[in-house]
N, C-alpha and C. Protein backbone atom coordinates (compact mmCIF):
# COMPACT_ATOMS: atom_id res chain seq x y z
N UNK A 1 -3.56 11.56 -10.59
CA UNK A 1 -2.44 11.67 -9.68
C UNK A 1 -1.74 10.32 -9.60
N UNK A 2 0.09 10.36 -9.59
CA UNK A 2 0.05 9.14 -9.42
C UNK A 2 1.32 9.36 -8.57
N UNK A 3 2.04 8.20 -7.91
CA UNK A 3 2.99 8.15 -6.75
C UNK A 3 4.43 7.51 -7.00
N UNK A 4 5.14 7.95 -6.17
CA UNK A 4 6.97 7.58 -6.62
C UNK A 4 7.09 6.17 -6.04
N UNK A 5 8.13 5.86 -5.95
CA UNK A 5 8.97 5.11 -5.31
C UNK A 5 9.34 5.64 -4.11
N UNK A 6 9.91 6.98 -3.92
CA UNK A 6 9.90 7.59 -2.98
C UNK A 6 8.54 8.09 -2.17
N UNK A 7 7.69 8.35 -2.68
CA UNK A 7 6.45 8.07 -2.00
C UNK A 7 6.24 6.54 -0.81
N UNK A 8 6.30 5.70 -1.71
CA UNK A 8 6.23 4.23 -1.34
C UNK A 8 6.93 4.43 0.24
N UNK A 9 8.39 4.64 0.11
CA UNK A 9 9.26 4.61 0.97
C UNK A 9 8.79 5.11 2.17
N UNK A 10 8.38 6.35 2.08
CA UNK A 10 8.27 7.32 2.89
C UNK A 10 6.72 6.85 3.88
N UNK A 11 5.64 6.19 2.79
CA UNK A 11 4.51 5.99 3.40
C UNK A 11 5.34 4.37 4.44
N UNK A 12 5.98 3.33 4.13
CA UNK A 12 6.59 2.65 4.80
C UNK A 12 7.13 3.23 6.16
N UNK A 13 8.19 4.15 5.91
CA UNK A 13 8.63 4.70 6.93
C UNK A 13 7.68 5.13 8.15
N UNK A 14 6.69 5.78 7.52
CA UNK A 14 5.54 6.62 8.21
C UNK A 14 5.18 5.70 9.44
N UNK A 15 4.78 4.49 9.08
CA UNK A 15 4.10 3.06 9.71
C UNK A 15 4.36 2.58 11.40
N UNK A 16 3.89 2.40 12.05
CA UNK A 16 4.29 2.04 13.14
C UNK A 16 4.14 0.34 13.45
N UNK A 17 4.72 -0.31 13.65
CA UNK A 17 4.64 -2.10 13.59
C UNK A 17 3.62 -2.64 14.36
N UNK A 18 2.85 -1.74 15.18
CA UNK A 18 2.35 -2.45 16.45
C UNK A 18 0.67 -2.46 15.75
N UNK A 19 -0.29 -2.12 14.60
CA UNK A 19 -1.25 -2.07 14.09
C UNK A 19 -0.96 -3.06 12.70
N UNK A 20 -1.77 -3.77 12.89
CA UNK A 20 -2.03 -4.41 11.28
C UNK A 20 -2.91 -3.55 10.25
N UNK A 21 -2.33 -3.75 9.13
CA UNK A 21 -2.91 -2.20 8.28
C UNK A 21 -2.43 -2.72 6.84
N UNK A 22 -3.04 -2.11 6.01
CA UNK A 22 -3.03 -2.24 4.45
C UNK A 22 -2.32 -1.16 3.79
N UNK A 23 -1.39 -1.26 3.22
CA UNK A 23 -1.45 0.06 2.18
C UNK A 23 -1.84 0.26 1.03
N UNK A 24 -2.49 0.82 0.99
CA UNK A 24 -3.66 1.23 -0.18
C UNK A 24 -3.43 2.36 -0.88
N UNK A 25 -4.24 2.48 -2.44
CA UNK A 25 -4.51 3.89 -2.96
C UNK A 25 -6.14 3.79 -2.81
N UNK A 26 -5.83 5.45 -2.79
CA UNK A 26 -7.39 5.98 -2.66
C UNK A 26 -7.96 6.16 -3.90
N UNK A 27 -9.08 6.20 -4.54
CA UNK A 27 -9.39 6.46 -5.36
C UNK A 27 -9.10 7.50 -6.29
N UNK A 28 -8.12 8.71 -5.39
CA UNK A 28 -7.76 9.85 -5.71
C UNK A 28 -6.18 9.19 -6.33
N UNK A 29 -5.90 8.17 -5.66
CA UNK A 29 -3.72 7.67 -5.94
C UNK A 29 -3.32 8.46 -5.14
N UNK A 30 -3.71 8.58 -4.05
CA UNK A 30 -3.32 8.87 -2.63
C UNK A 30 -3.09 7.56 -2.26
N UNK A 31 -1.74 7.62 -1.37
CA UNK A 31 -0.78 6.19 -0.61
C UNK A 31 -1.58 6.52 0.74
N UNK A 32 -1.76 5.40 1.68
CA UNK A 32 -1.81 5.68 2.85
C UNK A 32 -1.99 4.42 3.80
N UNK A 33 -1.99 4.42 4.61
CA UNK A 33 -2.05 3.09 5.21
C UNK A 33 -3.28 3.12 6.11
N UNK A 34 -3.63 1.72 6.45
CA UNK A 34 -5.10 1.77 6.87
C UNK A 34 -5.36 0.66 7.68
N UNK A 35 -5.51 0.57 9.38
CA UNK A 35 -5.75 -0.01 10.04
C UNK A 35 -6.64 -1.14 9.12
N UNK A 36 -6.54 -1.96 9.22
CA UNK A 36 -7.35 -3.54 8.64
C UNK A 36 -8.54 -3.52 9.13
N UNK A 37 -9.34 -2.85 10.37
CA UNK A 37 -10.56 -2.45 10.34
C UNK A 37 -11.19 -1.44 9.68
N UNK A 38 -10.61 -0.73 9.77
CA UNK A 38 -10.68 0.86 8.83
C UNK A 38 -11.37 0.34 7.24
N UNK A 39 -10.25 -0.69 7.05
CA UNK A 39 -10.39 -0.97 5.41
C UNK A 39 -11.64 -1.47 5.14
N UNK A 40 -11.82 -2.74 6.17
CA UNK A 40 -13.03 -3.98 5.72
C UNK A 40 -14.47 -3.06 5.90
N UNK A 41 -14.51 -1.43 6.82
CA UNK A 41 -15.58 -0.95 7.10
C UNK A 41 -15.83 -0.04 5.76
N UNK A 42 -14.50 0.66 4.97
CA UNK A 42 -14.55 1.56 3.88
C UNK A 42 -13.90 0.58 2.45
N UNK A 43 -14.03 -0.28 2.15
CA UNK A 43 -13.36 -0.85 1.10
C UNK A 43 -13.88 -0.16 -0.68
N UNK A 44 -14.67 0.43 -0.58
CA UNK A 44 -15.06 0.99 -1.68
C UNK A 44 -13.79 2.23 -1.76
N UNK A 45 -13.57 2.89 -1.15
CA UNK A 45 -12.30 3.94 -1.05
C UNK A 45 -11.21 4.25 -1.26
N UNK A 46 -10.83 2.36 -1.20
CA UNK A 46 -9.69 2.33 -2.02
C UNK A 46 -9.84 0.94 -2.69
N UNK A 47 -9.46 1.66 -4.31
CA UNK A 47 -9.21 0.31 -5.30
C UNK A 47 -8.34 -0.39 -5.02
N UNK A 48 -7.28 0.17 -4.88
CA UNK A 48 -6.07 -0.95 -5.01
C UNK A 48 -5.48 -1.26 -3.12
N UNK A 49 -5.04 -2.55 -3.11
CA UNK A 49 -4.81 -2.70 -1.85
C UNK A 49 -3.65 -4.02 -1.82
N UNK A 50 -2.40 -3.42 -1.43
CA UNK A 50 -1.60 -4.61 -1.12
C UNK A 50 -1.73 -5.87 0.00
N UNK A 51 -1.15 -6.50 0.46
CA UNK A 51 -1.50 -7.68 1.30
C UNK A 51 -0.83 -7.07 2.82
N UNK A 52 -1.67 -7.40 3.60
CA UNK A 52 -1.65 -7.09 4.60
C UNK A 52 -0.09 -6.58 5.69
N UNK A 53 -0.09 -5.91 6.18
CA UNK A 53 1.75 -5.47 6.93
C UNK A 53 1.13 -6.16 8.65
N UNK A 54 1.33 -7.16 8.58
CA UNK A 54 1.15 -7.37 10.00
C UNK A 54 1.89 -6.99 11.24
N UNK A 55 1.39 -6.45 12.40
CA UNK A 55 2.23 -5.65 13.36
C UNK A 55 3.39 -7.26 13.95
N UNK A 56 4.04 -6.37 14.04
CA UNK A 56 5.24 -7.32 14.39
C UNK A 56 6.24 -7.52 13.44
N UNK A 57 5.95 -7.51 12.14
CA UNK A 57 6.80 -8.11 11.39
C UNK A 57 7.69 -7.92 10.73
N UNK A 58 7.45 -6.31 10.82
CA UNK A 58 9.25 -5.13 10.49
C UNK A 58 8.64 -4.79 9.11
N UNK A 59 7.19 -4.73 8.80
CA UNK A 59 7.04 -4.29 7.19
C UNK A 59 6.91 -2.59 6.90
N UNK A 60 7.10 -2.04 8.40
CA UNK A 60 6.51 -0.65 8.27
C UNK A 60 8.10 -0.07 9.56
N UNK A 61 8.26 0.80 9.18
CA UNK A 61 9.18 1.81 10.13
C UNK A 61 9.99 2.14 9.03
N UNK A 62 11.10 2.84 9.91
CA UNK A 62 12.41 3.17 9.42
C UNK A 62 13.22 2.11 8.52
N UNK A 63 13.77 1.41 9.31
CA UNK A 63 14.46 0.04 9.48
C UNK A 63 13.37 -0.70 8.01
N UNK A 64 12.25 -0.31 7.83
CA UNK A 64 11.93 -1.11 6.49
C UNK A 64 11.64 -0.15 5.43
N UNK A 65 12.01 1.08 5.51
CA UNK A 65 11.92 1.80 4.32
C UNK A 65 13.26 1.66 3.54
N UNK A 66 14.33 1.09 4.25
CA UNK A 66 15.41 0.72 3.88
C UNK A 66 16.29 -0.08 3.20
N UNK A 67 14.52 -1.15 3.24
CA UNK A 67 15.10 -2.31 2.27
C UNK A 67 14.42 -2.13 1.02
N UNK A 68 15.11 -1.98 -0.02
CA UNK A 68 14.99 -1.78 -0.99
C UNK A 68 13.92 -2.85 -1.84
N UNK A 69 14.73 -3.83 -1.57
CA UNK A 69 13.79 -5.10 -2.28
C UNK A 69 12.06 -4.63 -2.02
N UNK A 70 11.87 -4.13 -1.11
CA UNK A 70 10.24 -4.45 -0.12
C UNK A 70 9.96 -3.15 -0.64
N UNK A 71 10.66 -1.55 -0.39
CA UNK A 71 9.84 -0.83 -1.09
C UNK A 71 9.62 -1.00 -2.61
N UNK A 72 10.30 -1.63 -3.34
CA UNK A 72 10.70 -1.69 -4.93
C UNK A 72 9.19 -3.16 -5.48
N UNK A 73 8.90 -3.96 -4.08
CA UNK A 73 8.27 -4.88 -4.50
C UNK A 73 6.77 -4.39 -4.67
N UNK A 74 6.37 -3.67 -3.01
CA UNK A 74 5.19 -2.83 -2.58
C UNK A 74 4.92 -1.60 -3.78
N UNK A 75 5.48 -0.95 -3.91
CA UNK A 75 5.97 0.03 -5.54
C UNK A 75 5.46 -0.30 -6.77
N UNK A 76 5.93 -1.53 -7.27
CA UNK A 76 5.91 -2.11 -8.42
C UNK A 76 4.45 -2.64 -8.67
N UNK A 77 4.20 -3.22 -6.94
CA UNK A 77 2.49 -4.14 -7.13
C UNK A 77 1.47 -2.64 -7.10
N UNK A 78 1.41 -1.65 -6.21
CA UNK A 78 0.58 -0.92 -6.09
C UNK A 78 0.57 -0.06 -7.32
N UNK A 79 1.67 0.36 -7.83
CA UNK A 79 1.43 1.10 -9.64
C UNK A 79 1.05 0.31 -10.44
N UNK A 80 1.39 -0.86 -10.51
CA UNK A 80 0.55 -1.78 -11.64
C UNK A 80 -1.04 -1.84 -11.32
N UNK A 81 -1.83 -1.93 -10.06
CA UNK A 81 -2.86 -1.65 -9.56
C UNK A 81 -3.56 -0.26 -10.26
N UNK A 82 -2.51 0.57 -9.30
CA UNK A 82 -3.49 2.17 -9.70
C UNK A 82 -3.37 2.40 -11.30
N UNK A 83 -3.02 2.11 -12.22
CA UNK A 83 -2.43 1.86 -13.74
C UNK A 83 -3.90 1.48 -13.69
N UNK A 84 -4.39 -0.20 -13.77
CA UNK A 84 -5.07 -0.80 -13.92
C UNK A 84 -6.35 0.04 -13.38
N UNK A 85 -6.62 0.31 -12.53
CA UNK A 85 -8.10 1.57 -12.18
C UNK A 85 -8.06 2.05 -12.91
N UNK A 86 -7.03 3.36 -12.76
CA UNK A 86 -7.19 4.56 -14.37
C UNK A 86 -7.69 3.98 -15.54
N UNK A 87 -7.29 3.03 -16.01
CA UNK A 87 -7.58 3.03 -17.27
C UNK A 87 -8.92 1.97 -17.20
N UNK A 88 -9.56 2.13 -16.26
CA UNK A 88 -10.63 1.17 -16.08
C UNK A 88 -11.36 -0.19 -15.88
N UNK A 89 -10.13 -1.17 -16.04
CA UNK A 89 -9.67 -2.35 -16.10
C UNK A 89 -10.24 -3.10 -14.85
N UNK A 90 -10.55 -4.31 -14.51
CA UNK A 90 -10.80 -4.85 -13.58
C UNK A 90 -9.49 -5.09 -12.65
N UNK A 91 -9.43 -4.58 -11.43
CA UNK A 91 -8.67 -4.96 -10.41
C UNK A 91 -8.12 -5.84 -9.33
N UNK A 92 -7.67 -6.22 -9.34
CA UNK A 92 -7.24 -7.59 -8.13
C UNK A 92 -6.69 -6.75 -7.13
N UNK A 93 -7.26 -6.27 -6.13
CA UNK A 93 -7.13 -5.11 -5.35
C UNK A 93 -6.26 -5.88 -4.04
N UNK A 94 -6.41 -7.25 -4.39
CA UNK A 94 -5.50 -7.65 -3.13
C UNK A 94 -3.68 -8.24 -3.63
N UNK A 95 -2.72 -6.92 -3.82
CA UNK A 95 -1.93 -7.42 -4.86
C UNK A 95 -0.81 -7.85 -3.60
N UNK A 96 -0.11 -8.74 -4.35
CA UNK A 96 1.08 -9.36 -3.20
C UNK A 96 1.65 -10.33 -4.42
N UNK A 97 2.77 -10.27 -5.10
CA UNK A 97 2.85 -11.34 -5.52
C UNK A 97 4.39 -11.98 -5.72
């Protein structure tokens, strides 16, 4: 399974600012976002994992599914990730770059 751009967007949109949270794929390439405790207790669950959306900082709502640059950046790092699982490859699961 693998995920859009419009996926990306939409899991952004989803987000509420006030939780710090990861967005991650699941082992399945399921998008989802994940309280930052959630993660450090299940980290086997998901391979790939972007750098942290800290509450406050406008990386998750409406208002940031909008900026293009940020879904196109978040997009670009997490498919090069889930790419890199599939095909078995060692992962740098903390992508931000």
């Amino acid at each position: 399974m693998s995920f859009t751009k419009d996926d990306v967007k939409n899991l952004i949109a989803s987000g509420v600012d006030n939780v710090d949270q990861y967005p991650v794929v699941t082992k399945e390439g399921k998008l989802v976002l994940v309280p930052v405790s959630e993660y450090q207790s299940n980290r086997e669950k998901y391979p790939v994992r972007y750098d942290s959306f800290d509450s406050g900082n406008g990386y998750v709502g409406k208002k940031a599914s909008k900026d293009k640059a940020h879904v196109s950046a978040v997009y670009k790092d997490l498919l090069s990730g889930w790419t890199q699982y599939e095909n078995g490859e060692t992962v740098n699961n903390h992508l931000n770059y």
